[in-house]
Protein backbone atom coordinates (compact mmCIF):
# COMPACT_ATOMS: atom_id res chain seq x y z
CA UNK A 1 0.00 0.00 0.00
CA UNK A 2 0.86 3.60 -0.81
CA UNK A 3 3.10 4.71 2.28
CA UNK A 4 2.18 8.61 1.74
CA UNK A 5 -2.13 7.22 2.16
CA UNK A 6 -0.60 5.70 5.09
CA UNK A 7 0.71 8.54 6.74
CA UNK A 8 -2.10 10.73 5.52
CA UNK A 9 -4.46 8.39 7.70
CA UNK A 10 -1.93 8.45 10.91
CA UNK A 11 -1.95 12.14 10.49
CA UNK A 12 -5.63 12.27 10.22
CA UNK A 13 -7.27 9.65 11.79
CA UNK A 14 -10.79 11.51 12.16
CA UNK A 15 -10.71 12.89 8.48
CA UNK A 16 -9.95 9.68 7.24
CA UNK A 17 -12.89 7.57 9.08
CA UNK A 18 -15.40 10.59 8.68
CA UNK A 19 -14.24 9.63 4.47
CA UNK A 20 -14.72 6.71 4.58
CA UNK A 21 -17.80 6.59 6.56
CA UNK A 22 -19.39 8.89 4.30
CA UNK A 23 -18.02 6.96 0.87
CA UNK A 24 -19.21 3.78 1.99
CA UNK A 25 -22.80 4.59 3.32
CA UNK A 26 -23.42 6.99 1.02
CA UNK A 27 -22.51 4.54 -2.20
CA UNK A 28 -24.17 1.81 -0.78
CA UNK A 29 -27.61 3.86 0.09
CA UNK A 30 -27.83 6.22 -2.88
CA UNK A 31 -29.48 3.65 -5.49
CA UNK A 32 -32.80 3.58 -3.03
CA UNK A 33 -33.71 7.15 -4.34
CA UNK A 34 -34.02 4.98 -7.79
CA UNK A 35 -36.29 2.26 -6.32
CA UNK A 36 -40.22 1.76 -5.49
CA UNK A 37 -40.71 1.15 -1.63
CA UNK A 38 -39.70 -2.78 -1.36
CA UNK A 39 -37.66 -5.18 1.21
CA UNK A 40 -34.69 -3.98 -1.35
CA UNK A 41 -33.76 0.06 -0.63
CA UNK A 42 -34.86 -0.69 3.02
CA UNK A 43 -32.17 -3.41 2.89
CA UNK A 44 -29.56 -1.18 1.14
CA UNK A 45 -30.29 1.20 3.94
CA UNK A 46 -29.84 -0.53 6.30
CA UNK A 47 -26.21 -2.13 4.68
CA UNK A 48 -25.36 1.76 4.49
CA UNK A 49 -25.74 2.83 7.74
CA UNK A 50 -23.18 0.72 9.05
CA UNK A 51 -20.53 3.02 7.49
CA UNK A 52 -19.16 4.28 10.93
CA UNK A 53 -18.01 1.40 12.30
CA UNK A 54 -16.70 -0.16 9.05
CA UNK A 55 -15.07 2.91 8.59
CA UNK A 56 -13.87 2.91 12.19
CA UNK A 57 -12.56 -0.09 12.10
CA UNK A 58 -10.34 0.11 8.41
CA UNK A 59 -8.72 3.55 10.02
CA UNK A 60 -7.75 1.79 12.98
CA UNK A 61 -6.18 -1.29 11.24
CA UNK A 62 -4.59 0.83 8.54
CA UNK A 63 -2.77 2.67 11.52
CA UNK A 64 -1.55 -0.54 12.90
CA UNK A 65 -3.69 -0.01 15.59
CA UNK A 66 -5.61 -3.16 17.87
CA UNK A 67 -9.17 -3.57 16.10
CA UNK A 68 -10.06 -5.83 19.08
CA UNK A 69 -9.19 -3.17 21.36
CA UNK A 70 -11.72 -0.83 19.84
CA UNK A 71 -14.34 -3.30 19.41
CA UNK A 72 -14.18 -4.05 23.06
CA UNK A 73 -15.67 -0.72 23.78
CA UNK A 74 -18.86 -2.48 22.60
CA UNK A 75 -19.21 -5.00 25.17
CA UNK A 76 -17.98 -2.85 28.14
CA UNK A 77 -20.79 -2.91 30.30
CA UNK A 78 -19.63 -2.59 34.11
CA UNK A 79 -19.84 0.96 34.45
CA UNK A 80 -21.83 1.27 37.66
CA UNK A 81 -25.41 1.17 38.15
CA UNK A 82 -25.62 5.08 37.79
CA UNK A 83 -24.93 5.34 33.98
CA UNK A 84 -27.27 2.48 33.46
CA UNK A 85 -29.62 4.39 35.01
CA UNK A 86 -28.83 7.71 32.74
CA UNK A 87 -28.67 6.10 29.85
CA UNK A 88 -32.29 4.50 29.92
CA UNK A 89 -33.57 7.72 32.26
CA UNK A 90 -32.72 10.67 30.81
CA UNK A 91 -34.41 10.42 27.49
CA UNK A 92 -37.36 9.96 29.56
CA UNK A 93 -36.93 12.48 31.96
CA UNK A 94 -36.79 14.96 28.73
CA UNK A 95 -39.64 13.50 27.36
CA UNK A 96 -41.68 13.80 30.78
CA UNK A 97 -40.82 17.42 31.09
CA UNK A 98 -41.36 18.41 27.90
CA UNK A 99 -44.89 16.70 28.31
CA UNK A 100 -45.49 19.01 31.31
CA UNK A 101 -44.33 22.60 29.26
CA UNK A 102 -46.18 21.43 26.86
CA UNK A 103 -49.46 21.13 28.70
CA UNK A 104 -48.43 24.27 30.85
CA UNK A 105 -48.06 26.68 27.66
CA UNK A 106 -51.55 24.43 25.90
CA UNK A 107 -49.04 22.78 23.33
CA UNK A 108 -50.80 19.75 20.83
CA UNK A 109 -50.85 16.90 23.63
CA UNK A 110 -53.37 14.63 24.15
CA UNK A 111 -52.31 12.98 27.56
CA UNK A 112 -54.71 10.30 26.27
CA UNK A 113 -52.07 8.79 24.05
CA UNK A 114 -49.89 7.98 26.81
CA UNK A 115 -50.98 3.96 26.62
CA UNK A 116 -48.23 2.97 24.42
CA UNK A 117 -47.89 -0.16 23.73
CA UNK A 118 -45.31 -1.96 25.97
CA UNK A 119 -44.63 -4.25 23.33
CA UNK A 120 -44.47 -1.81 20.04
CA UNK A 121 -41.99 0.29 23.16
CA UNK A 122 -39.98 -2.91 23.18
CA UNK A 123 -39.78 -3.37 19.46
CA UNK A 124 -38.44 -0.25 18.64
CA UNK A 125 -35.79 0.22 21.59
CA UNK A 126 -34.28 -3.40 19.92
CA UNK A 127 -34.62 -1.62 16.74
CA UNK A 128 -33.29 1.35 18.00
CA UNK A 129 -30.19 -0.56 19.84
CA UNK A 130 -29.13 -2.87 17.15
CA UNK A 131 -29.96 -1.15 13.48
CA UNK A 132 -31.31 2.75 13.65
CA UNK A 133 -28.40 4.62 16.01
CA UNK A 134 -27.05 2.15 17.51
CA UNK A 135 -24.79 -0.85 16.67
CA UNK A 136 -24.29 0.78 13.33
CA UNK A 137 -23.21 4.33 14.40
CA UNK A 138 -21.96 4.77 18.06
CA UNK A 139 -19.18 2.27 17.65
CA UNK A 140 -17.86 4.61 15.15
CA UNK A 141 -18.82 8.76 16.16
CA UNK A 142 -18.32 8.13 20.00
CA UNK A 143 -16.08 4.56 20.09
CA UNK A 144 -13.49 6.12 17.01
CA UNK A 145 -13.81 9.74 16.52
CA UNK A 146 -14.36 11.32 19.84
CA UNK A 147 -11.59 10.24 21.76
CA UNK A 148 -9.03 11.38 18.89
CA UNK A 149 -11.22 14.75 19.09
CA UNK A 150 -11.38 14.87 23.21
CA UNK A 151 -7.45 15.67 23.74
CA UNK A 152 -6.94 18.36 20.95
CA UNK A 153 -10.65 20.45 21.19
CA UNK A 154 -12.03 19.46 24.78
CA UNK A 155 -14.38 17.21 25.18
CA UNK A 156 -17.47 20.00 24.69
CA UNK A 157 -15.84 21.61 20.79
CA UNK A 158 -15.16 17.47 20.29
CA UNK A 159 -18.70 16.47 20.70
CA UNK A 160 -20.24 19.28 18.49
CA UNK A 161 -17.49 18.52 15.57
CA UNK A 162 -18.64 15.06 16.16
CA UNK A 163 -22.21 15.89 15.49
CA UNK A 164 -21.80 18.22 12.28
CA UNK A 165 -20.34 15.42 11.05
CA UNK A 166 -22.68 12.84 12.02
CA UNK A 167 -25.59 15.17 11.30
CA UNK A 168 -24.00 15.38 7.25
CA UNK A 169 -23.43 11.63 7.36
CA UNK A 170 -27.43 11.65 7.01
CA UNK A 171 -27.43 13.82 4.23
CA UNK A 172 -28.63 11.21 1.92
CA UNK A 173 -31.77 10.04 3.72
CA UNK A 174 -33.31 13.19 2.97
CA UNK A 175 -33.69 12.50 -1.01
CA UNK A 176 -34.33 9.14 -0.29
CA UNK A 177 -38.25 9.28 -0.77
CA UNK A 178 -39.16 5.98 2.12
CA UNK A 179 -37.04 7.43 4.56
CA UNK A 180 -38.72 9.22 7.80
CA UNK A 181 -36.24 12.16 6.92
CA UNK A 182 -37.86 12.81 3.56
CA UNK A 183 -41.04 13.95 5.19
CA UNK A 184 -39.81 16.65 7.24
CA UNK A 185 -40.68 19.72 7.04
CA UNK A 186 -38.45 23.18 7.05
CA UNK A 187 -39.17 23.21 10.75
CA UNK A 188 -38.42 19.58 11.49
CA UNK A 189 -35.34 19.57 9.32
CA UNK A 190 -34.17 23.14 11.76
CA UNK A 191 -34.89 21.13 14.73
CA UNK A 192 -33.35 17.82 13.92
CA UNK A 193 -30.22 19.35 13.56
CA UNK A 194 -29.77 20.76 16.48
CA UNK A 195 -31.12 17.99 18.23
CA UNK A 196 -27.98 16.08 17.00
CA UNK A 197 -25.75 18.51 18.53
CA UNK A 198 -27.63 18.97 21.65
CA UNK A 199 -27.34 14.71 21.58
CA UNK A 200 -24.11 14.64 20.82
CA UNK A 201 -22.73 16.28 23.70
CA UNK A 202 -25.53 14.21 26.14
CA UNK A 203 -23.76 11.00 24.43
CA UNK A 204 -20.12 12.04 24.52
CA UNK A 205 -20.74 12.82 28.44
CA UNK A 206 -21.76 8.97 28.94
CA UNK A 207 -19.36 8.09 26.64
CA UNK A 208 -16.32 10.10 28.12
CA UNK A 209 -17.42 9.26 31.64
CA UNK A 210 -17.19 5.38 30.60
CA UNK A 211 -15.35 4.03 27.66
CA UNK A 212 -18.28 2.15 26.53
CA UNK A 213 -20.02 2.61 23.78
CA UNK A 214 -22.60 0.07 24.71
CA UNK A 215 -23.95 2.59 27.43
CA UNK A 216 -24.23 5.01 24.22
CA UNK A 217 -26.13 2.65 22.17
CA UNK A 218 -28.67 1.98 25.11
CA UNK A 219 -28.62 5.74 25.54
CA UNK A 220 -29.18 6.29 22.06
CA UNK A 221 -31.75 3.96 21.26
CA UNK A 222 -33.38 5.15 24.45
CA UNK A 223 -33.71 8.34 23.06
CA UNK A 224 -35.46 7.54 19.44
CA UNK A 225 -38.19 4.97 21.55
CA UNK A 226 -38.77 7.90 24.14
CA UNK A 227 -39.83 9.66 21.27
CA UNK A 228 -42.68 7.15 20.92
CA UNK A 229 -43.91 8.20 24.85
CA UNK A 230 -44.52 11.97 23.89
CA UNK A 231 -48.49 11.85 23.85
CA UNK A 232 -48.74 14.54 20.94
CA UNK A 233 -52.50 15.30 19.50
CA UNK A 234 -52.72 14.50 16.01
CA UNK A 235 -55.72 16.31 15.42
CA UNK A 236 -53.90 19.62 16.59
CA UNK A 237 -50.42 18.15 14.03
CA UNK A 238 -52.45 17.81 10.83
CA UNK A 239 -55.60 19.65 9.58
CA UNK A 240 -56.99 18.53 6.53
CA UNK A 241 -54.34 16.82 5.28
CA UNK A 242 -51.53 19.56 6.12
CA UNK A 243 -48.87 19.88 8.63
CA UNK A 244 -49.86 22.48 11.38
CA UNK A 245 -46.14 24.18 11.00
CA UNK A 246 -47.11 26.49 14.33
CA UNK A 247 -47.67 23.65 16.32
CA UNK A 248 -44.77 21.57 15.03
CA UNK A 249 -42.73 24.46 15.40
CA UNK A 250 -44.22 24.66 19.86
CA UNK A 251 -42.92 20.79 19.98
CA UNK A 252 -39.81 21.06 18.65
CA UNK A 253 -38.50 24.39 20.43
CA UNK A 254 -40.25 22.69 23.74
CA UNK A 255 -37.98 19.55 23.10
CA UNK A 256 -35.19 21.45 22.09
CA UNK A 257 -35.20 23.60 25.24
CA UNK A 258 -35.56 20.91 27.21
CA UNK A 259 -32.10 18.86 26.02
CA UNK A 260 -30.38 22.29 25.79
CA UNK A 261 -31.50 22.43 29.64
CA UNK A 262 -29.65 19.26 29.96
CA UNK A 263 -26.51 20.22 28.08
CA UNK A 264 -26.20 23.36 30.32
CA UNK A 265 -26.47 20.92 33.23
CA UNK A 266 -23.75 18.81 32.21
CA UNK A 267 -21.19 21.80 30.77
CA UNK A 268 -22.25 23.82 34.22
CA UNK A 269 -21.41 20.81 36.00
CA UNK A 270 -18.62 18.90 34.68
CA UNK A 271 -16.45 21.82 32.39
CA UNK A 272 -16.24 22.74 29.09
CA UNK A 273 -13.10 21.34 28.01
CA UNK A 274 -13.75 17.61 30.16
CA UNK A 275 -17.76 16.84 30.59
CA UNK A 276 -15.83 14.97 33.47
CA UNK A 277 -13.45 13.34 30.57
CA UNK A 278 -11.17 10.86 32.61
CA UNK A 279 -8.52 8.29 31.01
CA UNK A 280 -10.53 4.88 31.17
CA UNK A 281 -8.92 1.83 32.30
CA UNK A 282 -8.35 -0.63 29.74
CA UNK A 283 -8.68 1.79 26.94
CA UNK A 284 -6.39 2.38 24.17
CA UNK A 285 -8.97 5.16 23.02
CA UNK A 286 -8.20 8.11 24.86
CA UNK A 287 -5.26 10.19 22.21
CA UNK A 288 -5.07 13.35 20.68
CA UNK A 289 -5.09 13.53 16.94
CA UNK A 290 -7.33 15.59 14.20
């Protein structure tokens, strides 16, 4: 192999995954936009979004570097009963609050919807954990790129470079006509983005505070089912067939105020430049790099 691409990719690590996560998810999922709604572009989809780790995992053997190591981030799971209990509690703390503003300030809820199926819950946090957010991108934004990020930036700069990127990553799901992201409107679209900052500095405290990115996964997935608990009125959403943008827009800065309320908490509390970043035993994934 070329030894100047190799020491392009030792100098930069980040550039170099963020490359090839883009080339490979992006190449795979494009030819969906082409195709009726089948089991076939959901499938090429899904093949796609596994760019991060694949990605993640060709850097770090290019740079000579211990895939195992890295991969072991995934099955780290004795971090102390406290993060367990962030990582499936705080999505629903956000979504309980937001409830309350919500029906303080007479958003569209209809506290009537709150019998969600346990079951249909269930489905979509193993969704959630193992094919939309988790397995196939945490191992790769938090488990490769933030650590070579935390040293140079801080931890808070790291986690917001982490989620530009991650938020672009998605560019292609919204010209994919199937996809959820497709759908959304000027106002969804405003608030989706900086819901993936907001979430990426929620998931690089868990992830900074642990070394695992199973705990991110769980917190991740946790955060797209929680989704499912927020009782919203669809009567008060859609009027005769058309998106209500004014009371899209009252959800979405609600939410959005909320998590920002939770980002403040953790920046207030923990620093800027650490969100309580610590060297984790066991680790190889704590460097500096761009």
């Amino acid at each position: 192999m070329d030894e100047s691409r190799l020491s392009w990719v030792d100098a930069h690590p980040v550039a170099s995954f963020a490359i090839g996560a883009y080339v490979y998810t992006w190449v795979v999922s494009s030819p969906a936009f082409f195709m009726e709604e089948s089991w076939t572009p959901w499938l090429l989809i899904y093949l796609g979004s596994f760019g991060p780790p694949i990605s993640a995992a060709v850097v770090t053997w290019l740079q000579g570097e211990s895939v195992r190591a890295w991969a072991r981030q995934i099955g780290r799971w004795r971090v102390g009963w406290p993060w367990w209990l962030a990582a499936f509690g705080v999505p629903v703390a956000i979504v309980v609050v937001t409830t309350g503003l919500l029906v303080v300030i007479g958003g569209p809820v209809d506290l009537a919807q709150l019998s969600a199926s346990p079951v249909l819950v269930a489905v979509i946090f193993v969704f959630g954990l193992t094919v939309s957010g988790g397995l196939n991108e945490e191992p790769g934004w938090r488990g490769f790129a933030q650590p070579y990020l935390n040293d140079r930036y801080g931890a808070l700069t790291a986690s917001l470079i982490v989620g530009v990127v991650w938020a672009g990553w998605h560019l292609p799901y919204f010209f994919i006509p199937i996809t959820p992201h497709s759908s959304f409107t000027p106002v969804n679209q405003a608030g989706w983005f900086l819901g993936i900052l907001l979430l990426s500095v929620i998931l690089a405290w868990a992830y900074n505070n642990t070394g695992s990115v199973l705990v991110v996964m769980v917190l991740h997935a946790m955060v797209n089912t929680a989704d499912v608990l927020l009782p919203l009125a669809p009567d008060q959403l859609v009027r005769d067939g058309f998106i209500v943008e004014s009371a899209v827009a009252t959800v979405t800065v609600t939410q959005l105020t909320v998590q920002a309320a939770v980002v403040v908490a953790v920046v207030a509390y923990f620093g800027r430049r650490s969100l309580a970043r610590r060297e984790i035993p066991g680790s190889a994934y704590v460097r500096g790099g761009d």
